[in-house]
PDB file of N, CA and C in Angstrom:
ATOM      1  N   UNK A   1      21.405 -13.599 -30.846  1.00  0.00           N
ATOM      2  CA  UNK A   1      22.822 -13.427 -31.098  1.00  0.00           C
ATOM      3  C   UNK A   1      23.405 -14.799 -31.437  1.00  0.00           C
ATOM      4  N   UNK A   2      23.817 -14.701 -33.417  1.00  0.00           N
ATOM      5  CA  UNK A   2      24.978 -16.227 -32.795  1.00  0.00           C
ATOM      6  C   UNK A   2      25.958 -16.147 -32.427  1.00  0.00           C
ATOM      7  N   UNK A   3      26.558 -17.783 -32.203  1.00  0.00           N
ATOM      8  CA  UNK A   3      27.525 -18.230 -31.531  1.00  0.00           C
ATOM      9  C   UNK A   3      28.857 -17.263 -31.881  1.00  0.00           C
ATOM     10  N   UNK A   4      29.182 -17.011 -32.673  1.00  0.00           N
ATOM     11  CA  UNK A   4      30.450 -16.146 -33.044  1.00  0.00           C
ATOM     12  C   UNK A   4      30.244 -14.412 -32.263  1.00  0.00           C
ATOM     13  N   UNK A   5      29.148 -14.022 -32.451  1.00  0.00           N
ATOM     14  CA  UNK A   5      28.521 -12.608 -32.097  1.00  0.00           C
ATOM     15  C   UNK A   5      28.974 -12.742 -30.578  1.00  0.00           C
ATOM     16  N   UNK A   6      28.360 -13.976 -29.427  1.00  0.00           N
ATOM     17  CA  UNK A   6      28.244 -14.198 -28.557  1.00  0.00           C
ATOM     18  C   UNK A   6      29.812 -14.558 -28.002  1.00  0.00           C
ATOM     19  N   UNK A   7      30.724 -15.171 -28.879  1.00  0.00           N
ATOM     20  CA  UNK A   7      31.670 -15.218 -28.080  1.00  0.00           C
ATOM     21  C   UNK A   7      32.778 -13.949 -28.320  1.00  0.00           C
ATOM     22  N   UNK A   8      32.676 -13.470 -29.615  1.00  0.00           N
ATOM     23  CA  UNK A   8      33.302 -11.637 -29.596  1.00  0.00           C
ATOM     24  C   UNK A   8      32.877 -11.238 -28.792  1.00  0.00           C
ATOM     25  N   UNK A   9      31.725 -10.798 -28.584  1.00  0.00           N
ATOM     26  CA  UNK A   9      30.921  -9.826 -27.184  1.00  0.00           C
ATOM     27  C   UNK A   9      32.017 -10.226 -25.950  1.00  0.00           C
ATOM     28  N   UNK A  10      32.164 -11.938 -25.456  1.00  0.00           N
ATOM     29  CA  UNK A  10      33.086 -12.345 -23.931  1.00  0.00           C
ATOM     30  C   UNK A  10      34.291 -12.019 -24.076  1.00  0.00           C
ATOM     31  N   UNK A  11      34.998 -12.118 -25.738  1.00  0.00           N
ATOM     32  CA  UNK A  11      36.419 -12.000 -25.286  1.00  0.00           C
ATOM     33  C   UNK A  11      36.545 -10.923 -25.011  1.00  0.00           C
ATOM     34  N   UNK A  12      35.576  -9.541 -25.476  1.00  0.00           N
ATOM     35  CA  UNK A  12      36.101  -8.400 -25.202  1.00  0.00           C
ATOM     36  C   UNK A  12      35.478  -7.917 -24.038  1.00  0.00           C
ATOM     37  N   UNK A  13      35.150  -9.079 -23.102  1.00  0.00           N
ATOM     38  CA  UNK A  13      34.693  -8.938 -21.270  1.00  0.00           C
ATOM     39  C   UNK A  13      35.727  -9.504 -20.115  1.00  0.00           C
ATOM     40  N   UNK A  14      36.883 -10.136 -21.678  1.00  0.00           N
ATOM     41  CA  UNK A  14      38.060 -10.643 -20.791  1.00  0.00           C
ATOM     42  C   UNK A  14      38.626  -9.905 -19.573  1.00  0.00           C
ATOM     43  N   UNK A  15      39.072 -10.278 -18.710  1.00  0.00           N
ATOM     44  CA  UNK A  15      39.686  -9.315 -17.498  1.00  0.00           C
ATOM     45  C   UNK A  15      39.367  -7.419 -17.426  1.00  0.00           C
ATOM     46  N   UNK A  16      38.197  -7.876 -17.576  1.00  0.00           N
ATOM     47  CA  UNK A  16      37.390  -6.851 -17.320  1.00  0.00           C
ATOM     48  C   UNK A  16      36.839  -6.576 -15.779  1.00  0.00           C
ATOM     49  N   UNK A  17      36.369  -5.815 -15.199  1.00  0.00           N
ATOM     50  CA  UNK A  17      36.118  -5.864 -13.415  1.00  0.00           C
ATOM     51  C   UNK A  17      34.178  -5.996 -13.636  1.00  0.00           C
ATOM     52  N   UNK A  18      33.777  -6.821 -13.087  1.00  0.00           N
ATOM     53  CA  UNK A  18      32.761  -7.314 -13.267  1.00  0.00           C
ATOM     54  C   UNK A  18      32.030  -6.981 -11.936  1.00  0.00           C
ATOM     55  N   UNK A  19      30.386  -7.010 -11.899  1.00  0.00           N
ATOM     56  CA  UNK A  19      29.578  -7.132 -10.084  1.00  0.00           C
ATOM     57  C   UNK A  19      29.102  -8.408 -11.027  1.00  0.00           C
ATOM     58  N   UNK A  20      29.055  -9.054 -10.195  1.00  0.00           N
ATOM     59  CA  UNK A  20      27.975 -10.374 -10.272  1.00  0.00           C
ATOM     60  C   UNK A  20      26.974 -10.817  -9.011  1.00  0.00           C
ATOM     61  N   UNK A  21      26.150 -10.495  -9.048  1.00  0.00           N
ATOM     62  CA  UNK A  21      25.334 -10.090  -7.622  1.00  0.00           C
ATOM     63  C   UNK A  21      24.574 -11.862  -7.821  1.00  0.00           C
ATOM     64  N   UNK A  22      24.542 -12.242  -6.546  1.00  0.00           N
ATOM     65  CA  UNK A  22      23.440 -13.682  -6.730  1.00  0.00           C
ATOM     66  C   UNK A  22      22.610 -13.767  -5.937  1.00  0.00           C
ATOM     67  N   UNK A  23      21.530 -14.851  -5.867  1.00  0.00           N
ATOM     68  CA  UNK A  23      20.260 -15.052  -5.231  1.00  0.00           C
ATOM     69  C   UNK A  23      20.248 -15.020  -3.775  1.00  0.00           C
ATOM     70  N   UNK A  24      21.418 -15.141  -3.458  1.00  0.00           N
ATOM     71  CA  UNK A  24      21.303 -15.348  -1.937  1.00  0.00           C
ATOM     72  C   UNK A  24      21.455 -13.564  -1.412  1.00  0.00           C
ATOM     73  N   UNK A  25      21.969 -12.362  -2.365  1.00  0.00           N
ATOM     74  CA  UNK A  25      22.101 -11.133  -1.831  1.00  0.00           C
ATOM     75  C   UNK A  25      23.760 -11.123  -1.688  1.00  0.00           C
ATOM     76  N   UNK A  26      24.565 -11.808  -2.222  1.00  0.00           N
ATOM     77  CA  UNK A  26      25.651 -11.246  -1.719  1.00  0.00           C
ATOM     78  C   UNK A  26      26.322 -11.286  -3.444  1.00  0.00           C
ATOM     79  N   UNK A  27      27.017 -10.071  -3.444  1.00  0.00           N
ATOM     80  CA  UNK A  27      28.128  -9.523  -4.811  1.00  0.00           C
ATOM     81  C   UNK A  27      28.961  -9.674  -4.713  1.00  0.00           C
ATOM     82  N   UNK A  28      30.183 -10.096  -5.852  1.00  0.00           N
ATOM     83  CA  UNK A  28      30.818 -10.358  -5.964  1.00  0.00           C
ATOM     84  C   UNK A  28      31.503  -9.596  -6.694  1.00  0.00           C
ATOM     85  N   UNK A  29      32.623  -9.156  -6.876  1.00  0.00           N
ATOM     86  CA  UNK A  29      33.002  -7.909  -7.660  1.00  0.00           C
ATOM     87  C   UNK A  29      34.973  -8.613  -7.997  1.00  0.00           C
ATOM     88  N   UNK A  30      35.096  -8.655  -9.090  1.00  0.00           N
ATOM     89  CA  UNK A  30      36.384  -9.309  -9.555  1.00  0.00           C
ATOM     90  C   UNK A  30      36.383  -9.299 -11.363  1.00  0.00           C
ATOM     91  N   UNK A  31      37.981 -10.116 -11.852  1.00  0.00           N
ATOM     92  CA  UNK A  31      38.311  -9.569 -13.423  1.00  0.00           C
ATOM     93  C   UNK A  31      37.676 -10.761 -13.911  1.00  0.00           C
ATOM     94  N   UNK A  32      37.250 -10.929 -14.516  1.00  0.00           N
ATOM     95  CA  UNK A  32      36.117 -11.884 -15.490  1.00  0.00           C
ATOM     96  C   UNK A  32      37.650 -12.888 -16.273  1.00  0.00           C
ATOM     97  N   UNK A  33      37.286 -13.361 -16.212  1.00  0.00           N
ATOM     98  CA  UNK A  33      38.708 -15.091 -16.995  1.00  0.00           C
ATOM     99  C   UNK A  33      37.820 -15.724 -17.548  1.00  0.00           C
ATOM    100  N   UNK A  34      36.801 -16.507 -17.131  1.00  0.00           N
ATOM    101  CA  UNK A  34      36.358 -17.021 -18.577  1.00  0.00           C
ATOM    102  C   UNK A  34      34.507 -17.515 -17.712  1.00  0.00           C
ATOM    103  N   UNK A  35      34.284 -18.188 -18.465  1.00  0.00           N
ATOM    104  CA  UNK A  35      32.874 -18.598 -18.388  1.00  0.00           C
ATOM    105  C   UNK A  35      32.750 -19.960 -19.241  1.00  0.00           C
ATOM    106  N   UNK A  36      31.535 -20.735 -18.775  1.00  0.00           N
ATOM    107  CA  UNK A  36      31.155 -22.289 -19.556  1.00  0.00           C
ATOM    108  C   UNK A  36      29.991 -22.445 -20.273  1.00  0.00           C
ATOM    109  N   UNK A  37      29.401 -23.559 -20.341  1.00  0.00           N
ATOM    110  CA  UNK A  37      28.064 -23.801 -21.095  1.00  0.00           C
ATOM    111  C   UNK A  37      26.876 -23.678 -19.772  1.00  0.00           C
ATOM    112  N   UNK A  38      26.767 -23.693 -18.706  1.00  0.00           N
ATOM    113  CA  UNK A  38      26.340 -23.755 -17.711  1.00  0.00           C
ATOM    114  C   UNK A  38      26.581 -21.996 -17.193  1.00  0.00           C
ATOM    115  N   UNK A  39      27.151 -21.310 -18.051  1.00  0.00           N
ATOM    116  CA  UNK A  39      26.912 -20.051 -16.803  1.00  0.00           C
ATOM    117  C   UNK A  39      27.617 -19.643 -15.917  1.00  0.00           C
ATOM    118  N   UNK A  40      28.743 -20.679 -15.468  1.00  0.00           N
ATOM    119  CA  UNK A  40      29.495 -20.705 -14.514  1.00  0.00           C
ATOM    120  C   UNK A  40      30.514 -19.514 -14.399  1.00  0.00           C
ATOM    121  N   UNK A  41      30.509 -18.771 -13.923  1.00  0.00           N
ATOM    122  CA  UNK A  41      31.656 -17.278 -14.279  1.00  0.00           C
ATOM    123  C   UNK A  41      33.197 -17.686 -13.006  1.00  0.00           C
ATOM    124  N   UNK A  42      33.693 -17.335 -13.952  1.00  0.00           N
ATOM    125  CA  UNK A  42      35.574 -17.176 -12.921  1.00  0.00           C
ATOM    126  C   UNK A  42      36.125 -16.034 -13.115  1.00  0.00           C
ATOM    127  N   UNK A  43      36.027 -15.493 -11.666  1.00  0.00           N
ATOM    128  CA  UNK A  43      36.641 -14.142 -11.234  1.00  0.00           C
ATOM    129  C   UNK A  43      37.660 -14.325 -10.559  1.00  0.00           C
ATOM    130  N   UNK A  44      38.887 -13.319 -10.854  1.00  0.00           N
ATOM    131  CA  UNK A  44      40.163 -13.755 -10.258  1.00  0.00           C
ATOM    132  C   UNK A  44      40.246 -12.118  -9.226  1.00  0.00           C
ATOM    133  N   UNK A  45      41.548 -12.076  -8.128  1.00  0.00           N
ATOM    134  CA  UNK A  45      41.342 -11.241  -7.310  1.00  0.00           C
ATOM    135  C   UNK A  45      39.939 -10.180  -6.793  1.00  0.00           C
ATOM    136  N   UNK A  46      38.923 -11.095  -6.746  1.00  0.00           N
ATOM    137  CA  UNK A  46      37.735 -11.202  -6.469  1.00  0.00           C
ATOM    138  C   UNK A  46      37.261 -10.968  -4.714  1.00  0.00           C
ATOM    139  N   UNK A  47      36.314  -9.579  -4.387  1.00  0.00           N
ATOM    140  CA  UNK A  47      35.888  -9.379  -2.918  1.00  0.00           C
ATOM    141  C   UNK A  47      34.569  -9.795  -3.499  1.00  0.00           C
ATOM    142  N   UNK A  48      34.159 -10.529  -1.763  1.00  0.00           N
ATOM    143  CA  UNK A  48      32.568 -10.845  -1.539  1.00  0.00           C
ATOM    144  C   UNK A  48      32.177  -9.613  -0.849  1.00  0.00           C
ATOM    145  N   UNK A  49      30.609  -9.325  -1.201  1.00  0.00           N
ATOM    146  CA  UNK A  49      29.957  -8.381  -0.300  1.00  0.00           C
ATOM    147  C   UNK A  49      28.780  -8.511   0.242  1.00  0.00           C
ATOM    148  N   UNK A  50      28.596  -8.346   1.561  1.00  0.00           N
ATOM    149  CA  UNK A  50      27.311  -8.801   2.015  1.00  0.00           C
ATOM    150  C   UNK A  50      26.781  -8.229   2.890  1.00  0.00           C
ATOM    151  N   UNK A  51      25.162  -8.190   2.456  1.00  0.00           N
ATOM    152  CA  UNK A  51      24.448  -7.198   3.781  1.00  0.00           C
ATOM    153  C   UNK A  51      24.388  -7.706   4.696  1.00  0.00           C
ATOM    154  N   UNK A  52      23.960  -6.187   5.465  1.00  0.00           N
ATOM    155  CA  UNK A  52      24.784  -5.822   6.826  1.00  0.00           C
ATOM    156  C   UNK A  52      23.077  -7.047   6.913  1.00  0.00           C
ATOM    157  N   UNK A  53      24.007  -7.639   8.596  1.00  0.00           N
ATOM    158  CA  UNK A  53      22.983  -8.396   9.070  1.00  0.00           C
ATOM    159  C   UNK A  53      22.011  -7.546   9.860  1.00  0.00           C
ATOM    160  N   UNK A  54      20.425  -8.289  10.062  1.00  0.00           N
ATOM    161  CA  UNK A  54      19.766  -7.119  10.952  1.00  0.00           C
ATOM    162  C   UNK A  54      19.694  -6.725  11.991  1.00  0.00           C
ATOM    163  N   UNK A  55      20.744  -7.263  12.630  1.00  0.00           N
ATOM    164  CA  UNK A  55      21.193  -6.677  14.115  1.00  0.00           C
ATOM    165  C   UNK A  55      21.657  -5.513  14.150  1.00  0.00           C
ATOM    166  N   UNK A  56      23.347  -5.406  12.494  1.00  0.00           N
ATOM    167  CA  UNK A  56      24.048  -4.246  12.538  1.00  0.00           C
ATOM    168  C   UNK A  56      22.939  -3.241  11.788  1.00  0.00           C
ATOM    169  N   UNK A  57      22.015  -2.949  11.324  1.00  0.00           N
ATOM    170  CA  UNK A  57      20.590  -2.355  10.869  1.00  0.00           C
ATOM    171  C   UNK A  57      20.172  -2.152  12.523  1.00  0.00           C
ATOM    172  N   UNK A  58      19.405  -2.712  13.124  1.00  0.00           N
ATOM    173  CA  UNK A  58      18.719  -2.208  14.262  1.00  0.00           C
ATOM    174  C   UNK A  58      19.889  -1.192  15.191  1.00  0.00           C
ATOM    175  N   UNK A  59      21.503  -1.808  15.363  1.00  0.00           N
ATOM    176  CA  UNK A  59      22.024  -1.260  16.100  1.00  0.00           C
ATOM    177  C   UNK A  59      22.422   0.445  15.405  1.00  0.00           C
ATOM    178  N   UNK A  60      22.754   0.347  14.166  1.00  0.00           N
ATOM    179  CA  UNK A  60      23.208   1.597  13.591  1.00  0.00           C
ATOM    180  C   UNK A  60      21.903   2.515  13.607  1.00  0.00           C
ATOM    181  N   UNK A  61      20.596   2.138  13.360  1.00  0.00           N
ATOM    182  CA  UNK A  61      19.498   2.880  14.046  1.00  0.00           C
ATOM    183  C   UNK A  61      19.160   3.456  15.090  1.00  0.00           C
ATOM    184  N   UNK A  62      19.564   2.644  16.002  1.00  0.00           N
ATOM    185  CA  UNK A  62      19.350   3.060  17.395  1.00  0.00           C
ATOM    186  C   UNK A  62      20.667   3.713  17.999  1.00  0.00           C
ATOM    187  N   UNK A  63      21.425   3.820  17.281  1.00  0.00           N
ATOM    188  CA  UNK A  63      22.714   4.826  18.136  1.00  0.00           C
ATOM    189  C   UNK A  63      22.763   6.098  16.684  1.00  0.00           C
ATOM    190  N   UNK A  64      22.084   6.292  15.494  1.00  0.00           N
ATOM    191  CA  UNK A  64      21.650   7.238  15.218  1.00  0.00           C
ATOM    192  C   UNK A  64      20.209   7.683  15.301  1.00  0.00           C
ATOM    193  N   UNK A  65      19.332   7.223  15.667  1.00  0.00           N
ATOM    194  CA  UNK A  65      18.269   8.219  16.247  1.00  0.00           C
ATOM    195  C   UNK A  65      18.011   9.732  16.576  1.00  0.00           C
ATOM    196  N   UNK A  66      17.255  10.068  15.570  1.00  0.00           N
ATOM    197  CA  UNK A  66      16.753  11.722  15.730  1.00  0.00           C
ATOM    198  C   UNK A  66      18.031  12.493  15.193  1.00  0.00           C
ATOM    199  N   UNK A  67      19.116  11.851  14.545  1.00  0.00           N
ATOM    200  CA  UNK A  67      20.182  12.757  13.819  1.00  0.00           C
ATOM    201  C   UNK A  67      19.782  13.243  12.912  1.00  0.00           C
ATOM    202  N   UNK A  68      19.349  11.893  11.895  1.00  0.00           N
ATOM    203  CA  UNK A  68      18.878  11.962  10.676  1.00  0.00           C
ATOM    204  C   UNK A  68      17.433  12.411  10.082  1.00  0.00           C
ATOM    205  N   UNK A  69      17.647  14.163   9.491  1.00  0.00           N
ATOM    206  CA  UNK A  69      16.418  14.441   9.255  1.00  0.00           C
ATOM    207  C   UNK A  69      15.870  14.049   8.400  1.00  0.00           C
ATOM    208  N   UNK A  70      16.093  13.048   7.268  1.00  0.00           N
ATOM    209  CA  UNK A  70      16.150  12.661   6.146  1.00  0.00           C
ATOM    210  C   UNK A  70      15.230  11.446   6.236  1.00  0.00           C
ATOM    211  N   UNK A  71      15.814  10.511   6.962  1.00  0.00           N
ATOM    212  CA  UNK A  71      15.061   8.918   7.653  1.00  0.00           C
ATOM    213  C   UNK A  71      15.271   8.608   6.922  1.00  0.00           C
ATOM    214  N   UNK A  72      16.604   8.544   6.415  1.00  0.00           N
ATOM    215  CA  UNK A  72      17.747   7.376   5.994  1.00  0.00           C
ATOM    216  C   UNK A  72      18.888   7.166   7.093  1.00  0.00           C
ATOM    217  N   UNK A  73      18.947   5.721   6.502  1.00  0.00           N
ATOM    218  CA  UNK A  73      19.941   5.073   7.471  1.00  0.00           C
ATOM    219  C   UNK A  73      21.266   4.553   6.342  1.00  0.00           C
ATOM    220  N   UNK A  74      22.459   4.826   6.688  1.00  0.00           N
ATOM    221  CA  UNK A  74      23.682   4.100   6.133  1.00  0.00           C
ATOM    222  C   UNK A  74      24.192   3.463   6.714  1.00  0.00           C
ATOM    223  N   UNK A  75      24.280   2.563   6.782  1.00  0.00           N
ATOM    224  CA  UNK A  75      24.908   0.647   6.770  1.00  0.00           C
ATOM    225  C   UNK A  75      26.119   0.281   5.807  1.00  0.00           C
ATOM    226  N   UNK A  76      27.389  -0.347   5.962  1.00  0.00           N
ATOM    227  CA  UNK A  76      27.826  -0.492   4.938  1.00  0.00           C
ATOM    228  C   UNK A  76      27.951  -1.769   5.433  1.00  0.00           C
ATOM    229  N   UNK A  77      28.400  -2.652   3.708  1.00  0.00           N
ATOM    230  CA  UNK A  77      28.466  -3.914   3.616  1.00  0.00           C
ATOM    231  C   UNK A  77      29.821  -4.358   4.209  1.00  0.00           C
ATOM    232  N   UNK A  78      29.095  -5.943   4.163  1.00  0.00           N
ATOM    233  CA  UNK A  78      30.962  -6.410   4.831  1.00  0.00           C
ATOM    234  C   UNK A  78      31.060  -6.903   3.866  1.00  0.00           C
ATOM    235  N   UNK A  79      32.788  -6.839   3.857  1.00  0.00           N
ATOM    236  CA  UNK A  79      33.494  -7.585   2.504  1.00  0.00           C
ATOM    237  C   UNK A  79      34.688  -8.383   2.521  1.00  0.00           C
ATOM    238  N   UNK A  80      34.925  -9.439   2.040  1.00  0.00           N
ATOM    239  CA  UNK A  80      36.534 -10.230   2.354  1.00  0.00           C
ATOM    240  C   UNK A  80      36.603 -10.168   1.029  1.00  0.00           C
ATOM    241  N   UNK A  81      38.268 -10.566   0.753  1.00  0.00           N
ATOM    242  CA  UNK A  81      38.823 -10.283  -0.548  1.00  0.00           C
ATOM    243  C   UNK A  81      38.996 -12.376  -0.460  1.00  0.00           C
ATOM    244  N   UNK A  82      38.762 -12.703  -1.689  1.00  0.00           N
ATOM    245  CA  UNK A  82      38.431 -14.259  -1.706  1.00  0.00           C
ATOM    246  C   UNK A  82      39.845 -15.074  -2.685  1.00  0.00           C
ATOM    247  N   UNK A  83      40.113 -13.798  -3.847  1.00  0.00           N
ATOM    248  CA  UNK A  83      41.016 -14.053  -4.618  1.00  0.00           C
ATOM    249  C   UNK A  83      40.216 -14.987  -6.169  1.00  0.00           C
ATOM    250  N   UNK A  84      40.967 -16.026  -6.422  1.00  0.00           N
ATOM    251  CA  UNK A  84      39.802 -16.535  -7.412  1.00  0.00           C
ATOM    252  C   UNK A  84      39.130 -17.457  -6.894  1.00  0.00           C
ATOM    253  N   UNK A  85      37.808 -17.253  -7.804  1.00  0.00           N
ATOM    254  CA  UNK A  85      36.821 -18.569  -7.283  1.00  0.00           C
ATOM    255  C   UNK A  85      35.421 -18.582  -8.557  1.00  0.00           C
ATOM    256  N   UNK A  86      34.877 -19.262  -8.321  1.00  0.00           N
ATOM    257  CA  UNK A  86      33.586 -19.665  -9.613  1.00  0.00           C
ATOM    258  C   UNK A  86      32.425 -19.388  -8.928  1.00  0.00           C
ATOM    259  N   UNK A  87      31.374 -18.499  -9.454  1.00  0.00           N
ATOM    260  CA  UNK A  87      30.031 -18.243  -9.213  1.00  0.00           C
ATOM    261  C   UNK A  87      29.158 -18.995 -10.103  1.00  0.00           C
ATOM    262  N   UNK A  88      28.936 -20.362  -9.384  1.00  0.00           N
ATOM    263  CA  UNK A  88      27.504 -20.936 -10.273  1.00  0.00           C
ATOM    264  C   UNK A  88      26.820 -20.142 -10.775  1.00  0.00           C
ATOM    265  N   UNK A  89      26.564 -20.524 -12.242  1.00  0.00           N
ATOM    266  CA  UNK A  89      25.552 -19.503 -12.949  1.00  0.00           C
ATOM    267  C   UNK A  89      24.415 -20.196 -12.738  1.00  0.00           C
ATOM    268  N   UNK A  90      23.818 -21.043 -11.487  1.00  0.00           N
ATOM    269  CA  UNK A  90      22.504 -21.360 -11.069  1.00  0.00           C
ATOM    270  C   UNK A  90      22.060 -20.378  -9.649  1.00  0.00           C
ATOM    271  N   UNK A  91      23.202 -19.957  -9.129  1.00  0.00           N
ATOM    272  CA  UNK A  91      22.737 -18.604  -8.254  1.00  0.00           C
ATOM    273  C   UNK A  91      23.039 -17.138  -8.436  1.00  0.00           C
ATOM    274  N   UNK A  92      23.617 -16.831 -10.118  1.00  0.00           N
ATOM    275  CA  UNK A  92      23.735 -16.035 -10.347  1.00  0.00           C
ATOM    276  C   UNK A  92      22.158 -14.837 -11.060  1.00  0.00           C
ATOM    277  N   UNK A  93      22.022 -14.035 -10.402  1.00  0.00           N
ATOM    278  CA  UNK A  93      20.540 -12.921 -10.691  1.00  0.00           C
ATOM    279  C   UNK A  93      21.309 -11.908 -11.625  1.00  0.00           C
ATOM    280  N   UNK A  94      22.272 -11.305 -11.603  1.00  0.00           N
ATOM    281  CA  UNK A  94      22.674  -9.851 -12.343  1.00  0.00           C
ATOM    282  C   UNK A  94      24.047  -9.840 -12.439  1.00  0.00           C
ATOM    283  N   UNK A  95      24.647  -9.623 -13.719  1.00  0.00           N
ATOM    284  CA  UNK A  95      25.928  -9.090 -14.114  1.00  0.00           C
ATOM    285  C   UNK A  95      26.101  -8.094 -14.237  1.00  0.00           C
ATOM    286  N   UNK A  96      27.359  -7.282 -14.028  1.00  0.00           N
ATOM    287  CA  UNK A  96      27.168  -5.570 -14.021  1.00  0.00           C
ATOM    288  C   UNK A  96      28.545  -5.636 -14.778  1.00  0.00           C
ATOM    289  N   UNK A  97      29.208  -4.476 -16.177  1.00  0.00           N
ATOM    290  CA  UNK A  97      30.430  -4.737 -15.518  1.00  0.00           C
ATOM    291  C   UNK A  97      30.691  -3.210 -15.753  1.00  0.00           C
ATOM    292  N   UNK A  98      31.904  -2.845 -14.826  1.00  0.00           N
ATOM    293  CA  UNK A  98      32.515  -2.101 -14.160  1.00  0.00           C
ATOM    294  C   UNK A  98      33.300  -1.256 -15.559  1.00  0.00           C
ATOM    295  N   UNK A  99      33.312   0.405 -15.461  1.00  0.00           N
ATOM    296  CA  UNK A  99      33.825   0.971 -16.645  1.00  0.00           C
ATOM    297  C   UNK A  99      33.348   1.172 -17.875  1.00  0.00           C
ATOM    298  N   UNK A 100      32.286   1.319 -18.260  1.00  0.00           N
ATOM    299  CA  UNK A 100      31.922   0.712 -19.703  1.00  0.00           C
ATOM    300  C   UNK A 100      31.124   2.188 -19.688  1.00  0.00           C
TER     301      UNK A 100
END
């Protein structure tokens, strides 16, 4: 893709609702504002999400026990709302975006 192809494709990702998931496991979900030469993404009114630690896993197991005939377990993530902030595009793994 050239450079012109590549930057039509972003403007029309402008304030768009984006996941940007990174290496460490935690997503980020917010409106896309702009991006650099480095990758760097800026999401504005932006929540973090992060798995459940494995305590809240062992504990939600053990106080559902023998419910579930299935042997699945549901866990949900924790999340704070961050507002804006920049996701290095050196720990960024996957872009998703939202609506499309």
């Amino acid at each position: 893709m050239d450079n012109t192809k590549a930057t039509e494709y972003l403007q029309t990702l402008l304030n768009k609702k984006l996941c940007v998931y990174t290496n460490d496991s935690r997503m980020f979900h917010g409106d896309f504002k702009c991006t650099d030469n480095e990758c760097n993404i800026i999401l504005s009114q932006s929540y973090e999400y992060r798995q459940p630690t494995p305590n809240a896993v062992k504990a939600a197991a053990e106080s559902s026990s023998g419910t579930s005939s299935t042997g699945t377990l549901k866990v949900d993530m924790t999340s704070r709302f961050l507002g804006l902030i920049v996701v290095p595009g050196q720990h960024i793994t996957k872009i998703e975006v939202d609506g499309l």
